[in-house]
Protein backbone atom coordinates (compact mmCIF):
# COMPACT_ATOMS: atom_id res chain seq x y z
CA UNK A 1 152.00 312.69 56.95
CA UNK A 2 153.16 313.46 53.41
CA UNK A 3 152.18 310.22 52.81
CA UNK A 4 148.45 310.33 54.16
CA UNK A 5 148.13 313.68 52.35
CA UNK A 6 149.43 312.17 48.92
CA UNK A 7 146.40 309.23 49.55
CA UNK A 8 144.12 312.01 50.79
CA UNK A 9 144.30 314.13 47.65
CA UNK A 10 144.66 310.76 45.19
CA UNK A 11 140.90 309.70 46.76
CA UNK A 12 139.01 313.03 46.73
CA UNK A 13 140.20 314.69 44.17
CA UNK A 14 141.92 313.17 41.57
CA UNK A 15 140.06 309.85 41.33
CA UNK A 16 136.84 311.60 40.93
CA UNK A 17 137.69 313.93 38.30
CA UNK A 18 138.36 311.12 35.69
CA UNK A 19 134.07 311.02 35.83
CA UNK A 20 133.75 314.73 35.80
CA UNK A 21 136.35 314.90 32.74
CA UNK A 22 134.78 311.73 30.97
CA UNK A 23 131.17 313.40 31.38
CA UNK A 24 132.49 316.17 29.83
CA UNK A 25 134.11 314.36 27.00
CA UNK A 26 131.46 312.87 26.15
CA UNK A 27 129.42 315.72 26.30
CA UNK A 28 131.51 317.40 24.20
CA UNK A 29 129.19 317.71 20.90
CA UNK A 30 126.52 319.33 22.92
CA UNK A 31 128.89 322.17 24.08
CA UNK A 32 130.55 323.02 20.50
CA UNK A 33 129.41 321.23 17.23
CA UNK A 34 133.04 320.64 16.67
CA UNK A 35 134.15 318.56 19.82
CA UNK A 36 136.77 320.47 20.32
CA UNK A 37 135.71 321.90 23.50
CA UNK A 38 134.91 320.68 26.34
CA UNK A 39 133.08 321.57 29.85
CA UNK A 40 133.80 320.82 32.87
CA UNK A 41 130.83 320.80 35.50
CA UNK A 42 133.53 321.40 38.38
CA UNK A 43 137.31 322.03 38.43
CA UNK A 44 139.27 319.22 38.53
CA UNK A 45 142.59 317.83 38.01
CA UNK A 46 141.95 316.92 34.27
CA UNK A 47 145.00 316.68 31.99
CA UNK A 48 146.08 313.13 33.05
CA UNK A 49 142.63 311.78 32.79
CA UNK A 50 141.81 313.54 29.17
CA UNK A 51 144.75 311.97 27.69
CA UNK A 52 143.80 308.72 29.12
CA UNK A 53 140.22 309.00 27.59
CA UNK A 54 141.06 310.08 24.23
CA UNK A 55 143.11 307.12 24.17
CA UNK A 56 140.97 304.82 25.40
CA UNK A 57 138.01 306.23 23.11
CA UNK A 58 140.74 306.29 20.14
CA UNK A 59 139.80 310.34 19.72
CA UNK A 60 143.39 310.98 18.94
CA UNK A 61 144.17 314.95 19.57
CA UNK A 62 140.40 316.37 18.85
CA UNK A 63 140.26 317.97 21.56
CA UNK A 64 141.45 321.86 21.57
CA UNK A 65 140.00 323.77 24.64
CA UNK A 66 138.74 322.97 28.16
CA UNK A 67 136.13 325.47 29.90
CA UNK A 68 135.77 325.78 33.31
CA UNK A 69 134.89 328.05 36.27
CA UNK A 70 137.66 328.72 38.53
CA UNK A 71 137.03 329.81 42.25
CA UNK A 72 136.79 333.33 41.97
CA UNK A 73 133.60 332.48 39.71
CA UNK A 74 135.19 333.63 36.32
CA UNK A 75 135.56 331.35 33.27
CA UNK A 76 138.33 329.91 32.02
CA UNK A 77 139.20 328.50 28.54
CA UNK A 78 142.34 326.59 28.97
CA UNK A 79 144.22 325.03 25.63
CA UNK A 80 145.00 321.81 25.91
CA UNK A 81 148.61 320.83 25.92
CA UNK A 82 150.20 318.64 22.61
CA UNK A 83 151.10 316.12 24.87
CA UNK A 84 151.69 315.28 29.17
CA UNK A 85 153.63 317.76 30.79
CA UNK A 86 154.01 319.84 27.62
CA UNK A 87 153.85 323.86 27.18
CA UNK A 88 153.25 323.81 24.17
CA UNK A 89 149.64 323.63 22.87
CA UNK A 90 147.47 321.83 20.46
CA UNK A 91 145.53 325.34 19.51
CA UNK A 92 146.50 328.45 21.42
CA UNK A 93 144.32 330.96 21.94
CA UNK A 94 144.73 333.46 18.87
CA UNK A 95 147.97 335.95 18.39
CA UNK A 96 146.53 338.98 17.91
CA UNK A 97 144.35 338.24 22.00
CA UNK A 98 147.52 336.87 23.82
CA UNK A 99 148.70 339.16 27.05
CA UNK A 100 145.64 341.89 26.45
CA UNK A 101 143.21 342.74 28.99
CA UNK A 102 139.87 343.34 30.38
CA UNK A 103 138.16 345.89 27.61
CA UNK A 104 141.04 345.61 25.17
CA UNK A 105 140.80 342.19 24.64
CA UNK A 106 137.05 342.66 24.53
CA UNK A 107 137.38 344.86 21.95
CA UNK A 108 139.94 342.99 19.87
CA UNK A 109 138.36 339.96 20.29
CA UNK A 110 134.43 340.94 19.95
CA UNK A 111 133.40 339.03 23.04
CA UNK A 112 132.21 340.87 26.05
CA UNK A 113 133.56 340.71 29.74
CA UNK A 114 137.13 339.09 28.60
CA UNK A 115 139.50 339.33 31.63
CA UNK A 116 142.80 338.69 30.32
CA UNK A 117 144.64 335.85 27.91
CA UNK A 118 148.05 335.02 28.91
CA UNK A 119 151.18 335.73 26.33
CA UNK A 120 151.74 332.13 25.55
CA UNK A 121 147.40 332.01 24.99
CA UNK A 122 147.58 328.84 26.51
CA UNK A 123 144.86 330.33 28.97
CA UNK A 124 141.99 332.94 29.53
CA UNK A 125 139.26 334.51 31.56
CA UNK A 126 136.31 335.45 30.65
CA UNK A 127 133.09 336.51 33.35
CA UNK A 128 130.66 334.29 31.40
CA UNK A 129 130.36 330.59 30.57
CA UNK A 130 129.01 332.08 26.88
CA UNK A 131 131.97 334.25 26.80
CA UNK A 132 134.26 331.56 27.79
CA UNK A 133 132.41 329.19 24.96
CA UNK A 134 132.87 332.36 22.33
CA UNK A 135 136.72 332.55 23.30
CA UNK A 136 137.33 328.89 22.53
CA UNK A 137 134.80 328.75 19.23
């Protein structure tokens, strides 16, 4: 059964996303002039597949942020990690934002609707995809 389930997930979910995350890559300079930010159309299981793109596209470590709505309908702007199974990463979300909430962090950071950044801003929450976009800008 853990088997089957292992398959299961590998088929409809995580073979998928590599076209959801290379879509995204390469639609990358349409979302931030940059490329340094990317947008996913639908969560998926992206880390693996990012790596393997940059790689494959020779991007090297360009890009910084990944945006994304998460099921509760609120954006997310998650930094991408310096390398596979890392915490560290390549461009935390700014100091002065990380572990504030809701009107706080709108305040300090001058973009409306912010939900929270984590302490180690490797992730936040914003209600918009524009706020999410202004987080990771």
């Amino acid at each position: 059964e853990e088997l089957l389930h292992a398959i299961r997930d590998c088929a409809l979910s995580w073979m998928p996303a590599r076209k959801h995350v290379e879509e995204a890559v390469n639609g990358r300079f349409a979302v931030h002039p940059s490329g340094e930010i990317i947008l996913l159309a639908t969560f998926c299981p992206w880390k693996e597949h990012l790596g393997d793109l940059e790689d494959e596209q020779k991007l090297g470590t360009s890009i910084k942020y990944v945006l994304f709505e998460d099921t509760s309908k609120t954006w997310r702007v998650q930094a991408v990690p310096s390398r596979e199974g890392s915490f560290q990463s390549r461009k935390p979300l700014p100091s002065p934002w990380r572990g504030l909430r809701d009107d706080h962090l709108s305040e300090v950071s001058g973009v409306p609707g912010c939900v929270f950044v984590h302490a180690s801003g490797f992730i936040g929450g914003v209600k918009t995809k524009e706020g999410a976009l202004a987080l990771a800008a």
